[in-house]
PDB file of N, CA and C in Angstrom:
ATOM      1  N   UNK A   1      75.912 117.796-102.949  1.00  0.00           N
ATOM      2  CA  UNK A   1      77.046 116.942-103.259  1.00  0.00           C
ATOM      3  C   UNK A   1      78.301 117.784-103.399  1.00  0.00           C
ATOM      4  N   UNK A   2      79.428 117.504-102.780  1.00  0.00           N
ATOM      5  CA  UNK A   2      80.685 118.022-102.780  1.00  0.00           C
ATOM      6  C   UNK A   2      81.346 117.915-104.054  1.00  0.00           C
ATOM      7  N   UNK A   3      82.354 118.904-105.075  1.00  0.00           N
ATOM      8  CA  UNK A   3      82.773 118.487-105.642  1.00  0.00           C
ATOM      9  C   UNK A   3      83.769 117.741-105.667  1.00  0.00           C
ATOM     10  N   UNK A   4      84.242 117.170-106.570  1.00  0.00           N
ATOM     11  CA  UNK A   4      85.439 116.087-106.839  1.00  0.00           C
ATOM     12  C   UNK A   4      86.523 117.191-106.840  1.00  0.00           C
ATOM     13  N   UNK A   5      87.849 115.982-106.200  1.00  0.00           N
ATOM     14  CA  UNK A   5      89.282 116.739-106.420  1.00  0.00           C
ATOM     15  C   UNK A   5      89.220 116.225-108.256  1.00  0.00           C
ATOM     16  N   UNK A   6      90.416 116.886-108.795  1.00  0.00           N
ATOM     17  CA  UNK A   6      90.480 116.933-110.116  1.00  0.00           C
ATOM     18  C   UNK A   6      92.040 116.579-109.825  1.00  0.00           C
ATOM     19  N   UNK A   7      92.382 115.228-110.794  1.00  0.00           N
ATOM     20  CA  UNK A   7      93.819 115.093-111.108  1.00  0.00           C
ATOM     21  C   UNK A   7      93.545 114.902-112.518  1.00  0.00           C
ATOM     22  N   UNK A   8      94.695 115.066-112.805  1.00  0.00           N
ATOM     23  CA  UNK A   8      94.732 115.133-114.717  1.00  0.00           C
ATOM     24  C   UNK A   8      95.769 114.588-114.827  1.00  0.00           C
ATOM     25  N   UNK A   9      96.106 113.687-115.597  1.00  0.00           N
ATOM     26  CA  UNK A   9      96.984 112.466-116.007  1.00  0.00           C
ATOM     27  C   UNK A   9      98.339 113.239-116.705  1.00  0.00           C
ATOM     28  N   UNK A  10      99.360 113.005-116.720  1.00  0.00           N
ATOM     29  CA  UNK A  10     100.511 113.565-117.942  1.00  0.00           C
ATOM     30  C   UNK A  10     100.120 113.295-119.097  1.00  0.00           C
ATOM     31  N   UNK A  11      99.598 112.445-119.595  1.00  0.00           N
ATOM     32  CA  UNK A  11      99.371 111.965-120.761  1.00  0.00           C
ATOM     33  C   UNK A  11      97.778 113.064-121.582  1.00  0.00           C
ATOM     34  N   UNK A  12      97.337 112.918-120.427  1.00  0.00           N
ATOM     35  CA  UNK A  12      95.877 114.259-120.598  1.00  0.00           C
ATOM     36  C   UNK A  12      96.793 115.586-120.981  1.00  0.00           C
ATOM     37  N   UNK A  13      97.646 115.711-119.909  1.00  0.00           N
ATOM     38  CA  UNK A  13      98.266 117.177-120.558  1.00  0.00           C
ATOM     39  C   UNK A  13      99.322 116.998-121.891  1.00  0.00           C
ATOM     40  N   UNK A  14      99.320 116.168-122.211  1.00  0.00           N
ATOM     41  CA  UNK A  14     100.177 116.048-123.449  1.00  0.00           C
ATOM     42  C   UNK A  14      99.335 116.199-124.561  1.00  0.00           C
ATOM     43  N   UNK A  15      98.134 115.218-124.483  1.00  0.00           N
ATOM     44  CA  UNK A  15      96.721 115.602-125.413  1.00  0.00           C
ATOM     45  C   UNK A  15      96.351 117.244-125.732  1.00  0.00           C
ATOM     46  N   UNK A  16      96.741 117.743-124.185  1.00  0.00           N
ATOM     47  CA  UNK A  16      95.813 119.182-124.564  1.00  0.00           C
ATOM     48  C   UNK A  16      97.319 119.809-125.077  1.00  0.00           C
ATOM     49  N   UNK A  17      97.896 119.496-125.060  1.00  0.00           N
ATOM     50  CA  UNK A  17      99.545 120.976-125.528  1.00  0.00           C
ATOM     51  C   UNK A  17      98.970 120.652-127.208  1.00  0.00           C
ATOM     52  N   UNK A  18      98.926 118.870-127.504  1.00  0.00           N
ATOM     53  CA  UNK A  18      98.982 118.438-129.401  1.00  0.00           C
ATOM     54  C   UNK A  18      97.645 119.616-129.985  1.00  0.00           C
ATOM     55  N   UNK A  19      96.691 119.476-128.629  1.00  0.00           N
ATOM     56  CA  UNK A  19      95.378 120.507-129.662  1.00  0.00           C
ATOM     57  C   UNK A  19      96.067 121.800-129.636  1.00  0.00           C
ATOM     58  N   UNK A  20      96.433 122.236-128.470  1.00  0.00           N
ATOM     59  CA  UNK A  20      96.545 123.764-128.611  1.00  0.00           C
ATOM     60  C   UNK A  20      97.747 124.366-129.341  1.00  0.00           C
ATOM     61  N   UNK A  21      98.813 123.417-129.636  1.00  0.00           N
ATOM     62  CA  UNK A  21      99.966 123.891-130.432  1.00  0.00           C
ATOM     63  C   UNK A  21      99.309 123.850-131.729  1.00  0.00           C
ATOM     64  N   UNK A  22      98.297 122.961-132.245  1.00  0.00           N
ATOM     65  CA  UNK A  22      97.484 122.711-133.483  1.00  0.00           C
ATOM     66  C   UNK A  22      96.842 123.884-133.755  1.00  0.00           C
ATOM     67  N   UNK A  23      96.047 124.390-132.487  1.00  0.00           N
ATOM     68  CA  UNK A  23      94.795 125.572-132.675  1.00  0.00           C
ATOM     69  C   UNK A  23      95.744 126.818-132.995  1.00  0.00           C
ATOM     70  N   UNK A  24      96.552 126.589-132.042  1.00  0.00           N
ATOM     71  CA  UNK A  24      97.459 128.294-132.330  1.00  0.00           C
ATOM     72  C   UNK A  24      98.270 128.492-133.553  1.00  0.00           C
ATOM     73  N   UNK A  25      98.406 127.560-134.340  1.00  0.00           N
ATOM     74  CA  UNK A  25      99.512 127.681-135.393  1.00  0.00           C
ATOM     75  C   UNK A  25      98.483 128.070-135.999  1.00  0.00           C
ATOM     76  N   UNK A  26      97.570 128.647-136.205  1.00  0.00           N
ATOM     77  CA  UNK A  26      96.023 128.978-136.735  1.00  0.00           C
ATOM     78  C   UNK A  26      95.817 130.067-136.426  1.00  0.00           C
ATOM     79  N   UNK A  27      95.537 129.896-134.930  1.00  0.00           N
ATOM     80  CA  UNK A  27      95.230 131.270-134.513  1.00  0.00           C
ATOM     81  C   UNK A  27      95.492 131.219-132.807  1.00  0.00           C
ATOM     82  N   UNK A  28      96.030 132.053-132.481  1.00  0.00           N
ATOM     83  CA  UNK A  28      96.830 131.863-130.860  1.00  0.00           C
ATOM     84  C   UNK A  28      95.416 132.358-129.812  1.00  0.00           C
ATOM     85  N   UNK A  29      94.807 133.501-130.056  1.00  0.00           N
ATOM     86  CA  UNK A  29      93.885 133.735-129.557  1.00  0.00           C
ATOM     87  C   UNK A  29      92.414 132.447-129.266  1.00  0.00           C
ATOM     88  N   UNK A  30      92.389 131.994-130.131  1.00  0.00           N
ATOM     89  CA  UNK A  30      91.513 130.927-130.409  1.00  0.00           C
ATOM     90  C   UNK A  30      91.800 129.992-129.483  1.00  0.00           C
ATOM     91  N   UNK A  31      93.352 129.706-129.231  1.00  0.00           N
ATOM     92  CA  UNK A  31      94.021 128.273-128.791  1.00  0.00           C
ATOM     93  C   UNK A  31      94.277 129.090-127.018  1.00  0.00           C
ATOM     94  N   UNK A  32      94.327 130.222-126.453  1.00  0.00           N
ATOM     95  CA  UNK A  32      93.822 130.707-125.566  1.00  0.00           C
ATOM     96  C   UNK A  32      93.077 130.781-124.832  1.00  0.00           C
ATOM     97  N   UNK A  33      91.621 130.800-125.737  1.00  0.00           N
ATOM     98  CA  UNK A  33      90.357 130.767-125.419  1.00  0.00           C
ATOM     99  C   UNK A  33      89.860 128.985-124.685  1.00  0.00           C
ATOM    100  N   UNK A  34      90.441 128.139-126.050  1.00  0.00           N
ATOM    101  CA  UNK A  34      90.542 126.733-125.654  1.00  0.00           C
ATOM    102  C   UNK A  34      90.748 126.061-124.783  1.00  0.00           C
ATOM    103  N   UNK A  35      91.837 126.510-123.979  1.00  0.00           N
ATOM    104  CA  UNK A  35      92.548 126.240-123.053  1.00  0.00           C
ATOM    105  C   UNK A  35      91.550 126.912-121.386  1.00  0.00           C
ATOM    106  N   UNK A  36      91.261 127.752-121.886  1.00  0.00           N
ATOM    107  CA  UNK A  36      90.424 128.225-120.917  1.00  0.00           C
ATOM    108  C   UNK A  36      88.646 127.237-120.746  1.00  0.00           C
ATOM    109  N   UNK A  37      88.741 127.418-121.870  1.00  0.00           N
ATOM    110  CA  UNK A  37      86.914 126.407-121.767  1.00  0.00           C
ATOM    111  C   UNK A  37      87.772 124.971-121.335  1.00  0.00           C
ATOM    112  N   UNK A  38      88.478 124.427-121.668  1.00  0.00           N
ATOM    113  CA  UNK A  38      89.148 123.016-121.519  1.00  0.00           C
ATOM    114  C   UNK A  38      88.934 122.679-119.804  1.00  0.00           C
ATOM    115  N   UNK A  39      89.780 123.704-119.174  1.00  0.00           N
ATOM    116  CA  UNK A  39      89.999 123.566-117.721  1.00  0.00           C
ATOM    117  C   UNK A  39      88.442 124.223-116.887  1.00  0.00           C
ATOM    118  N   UNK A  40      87.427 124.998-117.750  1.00  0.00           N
ATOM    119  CA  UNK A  40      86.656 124.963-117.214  1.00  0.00           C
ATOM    120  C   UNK A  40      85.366 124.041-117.212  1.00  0.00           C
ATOM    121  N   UNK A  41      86.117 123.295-118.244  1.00  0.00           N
ATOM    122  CA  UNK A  41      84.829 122.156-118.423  1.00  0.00           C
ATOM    123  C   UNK A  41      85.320 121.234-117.397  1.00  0.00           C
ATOM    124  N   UNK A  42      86.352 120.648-116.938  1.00  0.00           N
ATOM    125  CA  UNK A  42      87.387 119.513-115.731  1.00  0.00           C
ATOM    126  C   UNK A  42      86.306 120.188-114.297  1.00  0.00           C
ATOM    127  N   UNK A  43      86.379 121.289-114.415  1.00  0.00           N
ATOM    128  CA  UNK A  43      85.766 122.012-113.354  1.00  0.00           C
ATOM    129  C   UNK A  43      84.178 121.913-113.471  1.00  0.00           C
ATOM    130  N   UNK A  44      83.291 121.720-114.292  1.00  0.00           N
ATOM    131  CA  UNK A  44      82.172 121.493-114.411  1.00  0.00           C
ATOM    132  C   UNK A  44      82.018 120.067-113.898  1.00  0.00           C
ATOM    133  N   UNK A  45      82.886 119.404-114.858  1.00  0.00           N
ATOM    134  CA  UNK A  45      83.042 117.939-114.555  1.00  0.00           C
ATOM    135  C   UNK A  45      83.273 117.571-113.017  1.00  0.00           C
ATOM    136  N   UNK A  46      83.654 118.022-112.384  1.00  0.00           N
ATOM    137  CA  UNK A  46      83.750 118.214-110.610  1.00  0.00           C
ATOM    138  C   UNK A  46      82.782 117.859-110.405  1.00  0.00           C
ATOM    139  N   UNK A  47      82.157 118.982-110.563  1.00  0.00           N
ATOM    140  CA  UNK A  47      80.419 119.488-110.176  1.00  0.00           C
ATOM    141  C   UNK A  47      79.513 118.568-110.334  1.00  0.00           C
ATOM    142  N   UNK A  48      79.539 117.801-111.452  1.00  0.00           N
ATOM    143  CA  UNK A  48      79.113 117.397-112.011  1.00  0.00           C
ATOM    144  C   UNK A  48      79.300 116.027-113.157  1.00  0.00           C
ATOM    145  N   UNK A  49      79.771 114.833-111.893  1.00  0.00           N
ATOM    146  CA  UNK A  49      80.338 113.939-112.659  1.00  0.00           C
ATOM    147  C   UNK A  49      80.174 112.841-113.657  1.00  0.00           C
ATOM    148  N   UNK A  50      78.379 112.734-113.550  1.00  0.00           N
ATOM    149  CA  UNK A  50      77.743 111.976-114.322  1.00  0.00           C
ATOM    150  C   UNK A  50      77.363 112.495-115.451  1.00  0.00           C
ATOM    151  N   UNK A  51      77.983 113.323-116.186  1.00  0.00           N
ATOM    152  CA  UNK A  51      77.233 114.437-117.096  1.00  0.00           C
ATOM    153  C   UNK A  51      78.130 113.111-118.087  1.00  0.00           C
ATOM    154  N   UNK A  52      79.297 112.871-118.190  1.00  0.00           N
ATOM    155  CA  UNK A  52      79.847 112.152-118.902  1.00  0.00           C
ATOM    156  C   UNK A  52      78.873 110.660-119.092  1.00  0.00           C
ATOM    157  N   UNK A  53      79.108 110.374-120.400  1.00  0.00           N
ATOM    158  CA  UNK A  53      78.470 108.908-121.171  1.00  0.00           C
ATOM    159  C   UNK A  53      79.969 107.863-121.349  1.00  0.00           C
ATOM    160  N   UNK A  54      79.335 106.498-120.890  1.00  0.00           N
ATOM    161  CA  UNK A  54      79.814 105.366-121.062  1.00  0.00           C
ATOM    162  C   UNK A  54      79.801 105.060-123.119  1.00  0.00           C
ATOM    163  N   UNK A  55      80.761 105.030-123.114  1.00  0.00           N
ATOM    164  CA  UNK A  55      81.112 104.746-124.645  1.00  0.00           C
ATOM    165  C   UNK A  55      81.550 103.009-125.061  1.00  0.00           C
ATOM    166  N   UNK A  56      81.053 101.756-124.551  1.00  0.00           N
ATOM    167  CA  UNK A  56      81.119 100.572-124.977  1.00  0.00           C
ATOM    168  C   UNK A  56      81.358 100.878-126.493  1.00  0.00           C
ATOM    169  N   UNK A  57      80.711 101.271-127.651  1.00  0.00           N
ATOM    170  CA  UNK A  57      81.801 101.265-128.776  1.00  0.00           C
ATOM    171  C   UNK A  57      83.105 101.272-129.180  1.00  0.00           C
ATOM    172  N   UNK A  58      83.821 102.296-127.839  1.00  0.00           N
ATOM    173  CA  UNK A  58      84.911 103.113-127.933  1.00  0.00           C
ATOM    174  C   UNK A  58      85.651 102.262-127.475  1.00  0.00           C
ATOM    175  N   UNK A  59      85.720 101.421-125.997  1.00  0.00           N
ATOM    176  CA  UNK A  59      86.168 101.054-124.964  1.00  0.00           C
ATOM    177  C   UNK A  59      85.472 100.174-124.294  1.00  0.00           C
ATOM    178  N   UNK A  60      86.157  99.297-123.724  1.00  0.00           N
ATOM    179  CA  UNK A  60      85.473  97.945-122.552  1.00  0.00           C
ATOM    180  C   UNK A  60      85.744  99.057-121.241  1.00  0.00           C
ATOM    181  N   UNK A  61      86.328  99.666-121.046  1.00  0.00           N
ATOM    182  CA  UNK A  61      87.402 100.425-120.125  1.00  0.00           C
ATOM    183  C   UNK A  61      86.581 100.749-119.174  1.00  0.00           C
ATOM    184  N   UNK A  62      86.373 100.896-117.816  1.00  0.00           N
ATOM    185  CA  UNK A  62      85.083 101.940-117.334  1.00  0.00           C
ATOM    186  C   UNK A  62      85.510 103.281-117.367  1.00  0.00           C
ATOM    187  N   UNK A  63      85.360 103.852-118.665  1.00  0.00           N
ATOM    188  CA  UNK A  63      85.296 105.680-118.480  1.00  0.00           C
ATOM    189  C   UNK A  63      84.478 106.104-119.461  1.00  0.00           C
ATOM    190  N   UNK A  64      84.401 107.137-119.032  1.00  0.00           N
ATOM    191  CA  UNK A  64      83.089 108.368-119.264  1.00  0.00           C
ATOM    192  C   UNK A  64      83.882 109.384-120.086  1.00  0.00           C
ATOM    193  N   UNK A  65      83.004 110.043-121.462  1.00  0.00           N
ATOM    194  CA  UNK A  65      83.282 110.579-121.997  1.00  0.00           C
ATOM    195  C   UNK A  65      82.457 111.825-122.329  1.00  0.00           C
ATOM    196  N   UNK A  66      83.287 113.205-122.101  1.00  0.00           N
ATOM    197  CA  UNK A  66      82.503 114.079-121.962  1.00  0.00           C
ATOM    198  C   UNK A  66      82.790 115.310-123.493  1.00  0.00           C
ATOM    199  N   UNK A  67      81.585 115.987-124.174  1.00  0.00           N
ATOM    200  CA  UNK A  67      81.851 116.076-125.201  1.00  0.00           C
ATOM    201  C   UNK A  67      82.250 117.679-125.055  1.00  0.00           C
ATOM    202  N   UNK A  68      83.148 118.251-125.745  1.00  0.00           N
ATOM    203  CA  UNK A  68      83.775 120.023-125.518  1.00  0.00           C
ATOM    204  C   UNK A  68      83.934 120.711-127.154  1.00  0.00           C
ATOM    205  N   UNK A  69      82.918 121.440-126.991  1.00  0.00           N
ATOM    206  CA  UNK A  69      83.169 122.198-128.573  1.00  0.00           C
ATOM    207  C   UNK A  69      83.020 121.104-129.715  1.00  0.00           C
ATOM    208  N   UNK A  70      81.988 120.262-129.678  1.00  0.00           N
ATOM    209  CA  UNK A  70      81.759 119.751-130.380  1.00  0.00           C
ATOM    210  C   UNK A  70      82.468 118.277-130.839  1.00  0.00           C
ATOM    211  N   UNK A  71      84.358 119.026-131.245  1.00  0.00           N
ATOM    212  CA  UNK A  71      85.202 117.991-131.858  1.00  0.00           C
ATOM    213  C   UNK A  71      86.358 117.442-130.890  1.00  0.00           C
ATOM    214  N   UNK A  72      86.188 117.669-129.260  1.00  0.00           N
ATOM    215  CA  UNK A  72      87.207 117.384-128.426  1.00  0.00           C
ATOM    216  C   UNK A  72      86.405 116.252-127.405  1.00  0.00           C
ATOM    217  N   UNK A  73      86.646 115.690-127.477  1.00  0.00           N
ATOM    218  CA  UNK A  73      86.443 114.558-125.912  1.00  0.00           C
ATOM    219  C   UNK A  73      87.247 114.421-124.705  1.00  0.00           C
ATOM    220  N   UNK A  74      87.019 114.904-123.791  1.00  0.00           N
ATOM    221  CA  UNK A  74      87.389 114.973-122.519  1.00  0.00           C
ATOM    222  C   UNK A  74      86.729 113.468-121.919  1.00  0.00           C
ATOM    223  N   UNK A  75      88.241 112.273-121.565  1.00  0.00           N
ATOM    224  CA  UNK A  75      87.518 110.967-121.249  1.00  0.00           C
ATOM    225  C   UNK A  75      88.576 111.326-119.468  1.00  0.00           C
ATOM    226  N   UNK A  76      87.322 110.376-118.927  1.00  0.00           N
ATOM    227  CA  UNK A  76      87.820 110.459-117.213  1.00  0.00           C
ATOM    228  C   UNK A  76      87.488 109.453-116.204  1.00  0.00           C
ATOM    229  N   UNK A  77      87.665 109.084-115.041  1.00  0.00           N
ATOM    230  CA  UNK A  77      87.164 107.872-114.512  1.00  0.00           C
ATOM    231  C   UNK A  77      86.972 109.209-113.155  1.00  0.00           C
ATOM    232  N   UNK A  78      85.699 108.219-112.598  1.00  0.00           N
ATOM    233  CA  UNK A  78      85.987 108.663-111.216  1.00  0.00           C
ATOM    234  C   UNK A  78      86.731 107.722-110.440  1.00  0.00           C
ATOM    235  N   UNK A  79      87.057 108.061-109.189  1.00  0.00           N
ATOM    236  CA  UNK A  79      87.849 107.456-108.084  1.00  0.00           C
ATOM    237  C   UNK A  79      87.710 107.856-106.662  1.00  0.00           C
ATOM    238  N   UNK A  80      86.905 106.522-106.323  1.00  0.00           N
ATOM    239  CA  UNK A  80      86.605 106.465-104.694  1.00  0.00           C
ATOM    240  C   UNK A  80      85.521 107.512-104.078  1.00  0.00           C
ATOM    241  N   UNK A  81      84.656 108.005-105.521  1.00  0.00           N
ATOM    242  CA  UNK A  81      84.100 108.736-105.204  1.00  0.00           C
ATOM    243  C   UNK A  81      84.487 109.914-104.341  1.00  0.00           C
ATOM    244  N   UNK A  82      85.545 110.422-104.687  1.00  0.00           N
ATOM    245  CA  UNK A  82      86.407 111.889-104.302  1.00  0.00           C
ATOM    246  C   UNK A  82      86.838 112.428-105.378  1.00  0.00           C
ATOM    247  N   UNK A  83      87.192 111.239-106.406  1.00  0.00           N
ATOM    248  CA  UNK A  83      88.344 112.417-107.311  1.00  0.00           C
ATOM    249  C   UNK A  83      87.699 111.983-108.920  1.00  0.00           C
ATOM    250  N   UNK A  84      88.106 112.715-109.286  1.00  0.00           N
ATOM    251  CA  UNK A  84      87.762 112.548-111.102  1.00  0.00           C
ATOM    252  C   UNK A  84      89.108 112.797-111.504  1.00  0.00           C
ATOM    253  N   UNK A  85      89.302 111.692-112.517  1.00  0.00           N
ATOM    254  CA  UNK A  85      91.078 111.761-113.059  1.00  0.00           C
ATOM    255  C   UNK A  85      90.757 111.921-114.585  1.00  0.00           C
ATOM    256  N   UNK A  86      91.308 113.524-115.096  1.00  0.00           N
ATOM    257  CA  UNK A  86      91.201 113.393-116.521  1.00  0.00           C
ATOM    258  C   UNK A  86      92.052 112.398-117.062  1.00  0.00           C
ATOM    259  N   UNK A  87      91.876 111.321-117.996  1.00  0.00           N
ATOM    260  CA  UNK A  87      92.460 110.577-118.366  1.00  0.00           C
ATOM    261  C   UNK A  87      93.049 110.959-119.917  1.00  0.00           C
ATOM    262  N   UNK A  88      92.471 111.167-120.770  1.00  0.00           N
ATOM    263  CA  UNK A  88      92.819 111.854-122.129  1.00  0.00           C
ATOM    264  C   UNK A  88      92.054 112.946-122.743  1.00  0.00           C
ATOM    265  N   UNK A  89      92.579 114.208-123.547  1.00  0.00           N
ATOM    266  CA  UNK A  89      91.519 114.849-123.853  1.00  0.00           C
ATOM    267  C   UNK A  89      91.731 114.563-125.729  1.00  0.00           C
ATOM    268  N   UNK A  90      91.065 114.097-125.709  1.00  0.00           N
ATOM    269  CA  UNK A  90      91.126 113.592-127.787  1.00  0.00           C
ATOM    270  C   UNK A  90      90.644 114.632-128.695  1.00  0.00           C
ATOM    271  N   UNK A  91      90.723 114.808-129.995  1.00  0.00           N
ATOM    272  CA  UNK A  91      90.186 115.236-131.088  1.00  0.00           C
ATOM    273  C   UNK A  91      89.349 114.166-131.395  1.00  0.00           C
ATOM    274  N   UNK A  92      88.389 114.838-132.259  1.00  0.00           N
ATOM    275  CA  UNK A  92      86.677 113.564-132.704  1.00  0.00           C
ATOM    276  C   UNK A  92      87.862 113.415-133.930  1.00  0.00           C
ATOM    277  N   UNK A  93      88.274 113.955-134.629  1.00  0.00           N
ATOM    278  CA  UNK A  93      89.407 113.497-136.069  1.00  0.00           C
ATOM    279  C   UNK A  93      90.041 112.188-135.768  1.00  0.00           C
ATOM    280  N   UNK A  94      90.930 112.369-134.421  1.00  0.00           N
ATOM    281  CA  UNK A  94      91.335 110.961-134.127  1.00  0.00           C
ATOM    282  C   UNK A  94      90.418 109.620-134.036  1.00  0.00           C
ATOM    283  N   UNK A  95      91.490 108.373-134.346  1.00  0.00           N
ATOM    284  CA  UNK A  95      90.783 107.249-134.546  1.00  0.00           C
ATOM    285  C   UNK A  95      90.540 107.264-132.286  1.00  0.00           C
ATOM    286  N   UNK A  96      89.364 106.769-131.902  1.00  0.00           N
ATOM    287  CA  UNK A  96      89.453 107.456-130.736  1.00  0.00           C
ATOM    288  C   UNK A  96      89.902 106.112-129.819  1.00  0.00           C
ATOM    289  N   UNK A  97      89.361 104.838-130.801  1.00  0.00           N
ATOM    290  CA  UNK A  97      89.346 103.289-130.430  1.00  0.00           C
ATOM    291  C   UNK A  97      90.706 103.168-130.434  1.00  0.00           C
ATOM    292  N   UNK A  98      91.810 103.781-131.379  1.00  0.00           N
ATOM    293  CA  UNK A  98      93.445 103.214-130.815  1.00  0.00           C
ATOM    294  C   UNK A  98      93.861 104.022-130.124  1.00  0.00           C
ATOM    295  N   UNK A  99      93.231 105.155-129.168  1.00  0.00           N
ATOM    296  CA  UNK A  99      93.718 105.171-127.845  1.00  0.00           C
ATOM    297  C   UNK A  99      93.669 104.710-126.854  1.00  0.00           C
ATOM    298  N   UNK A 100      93.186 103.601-127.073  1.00  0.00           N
ATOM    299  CA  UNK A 100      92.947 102.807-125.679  1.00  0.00           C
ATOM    300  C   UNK A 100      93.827 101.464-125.488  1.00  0.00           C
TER     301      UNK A 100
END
């Protein structure tokens, strides 16, 4: 199976700046590291698009939610069976139901 193109939403990259300006005011190295597993998990997610779970608690929505370091959710749809669109990347802290 070919992988998926990867688009990532503005709104996805706005999610990941709120964690990593969060992680680094902490520790910059840490929020470095983050950023690096972040974009290599989008890239797993390619590979590998069913790894993500349907969350009906969360959402009526059709997207898949994939879990990163425990407290981050990486949510995404596929499309046309070519592309995977990161749609938001959340904190588990956030309420996750009023992002939708």
């Amino acid at each position: 199976m070919n992988n998926f193109e990867l688009e990532i939403t503005s709104k996805a990259y706005s999610d990941i700046e709120v964690i990593l300006d969060y992680i680094s005011s902490y520790n910059k190295v840490a929020a470095h590291k983050m950023i690096k597993y972040l974009f290599k998990s989008f890239d797993f997610l390619c590979a590998h698009p069913n790894l993500g779970k349907n969350r009906p608690d969360f959402t009526y929505l059709d997207v898949k939610f994939y879990v990163v370091k425990k407290h981050y959710l990486i949510v995404y749809r596929l499309i046309d069976d070519k592309k995977l669109r990161i749609l938001r990347v959340l904190s588990a802290y956030q309420d996750i139901c009023s992002q939708f």
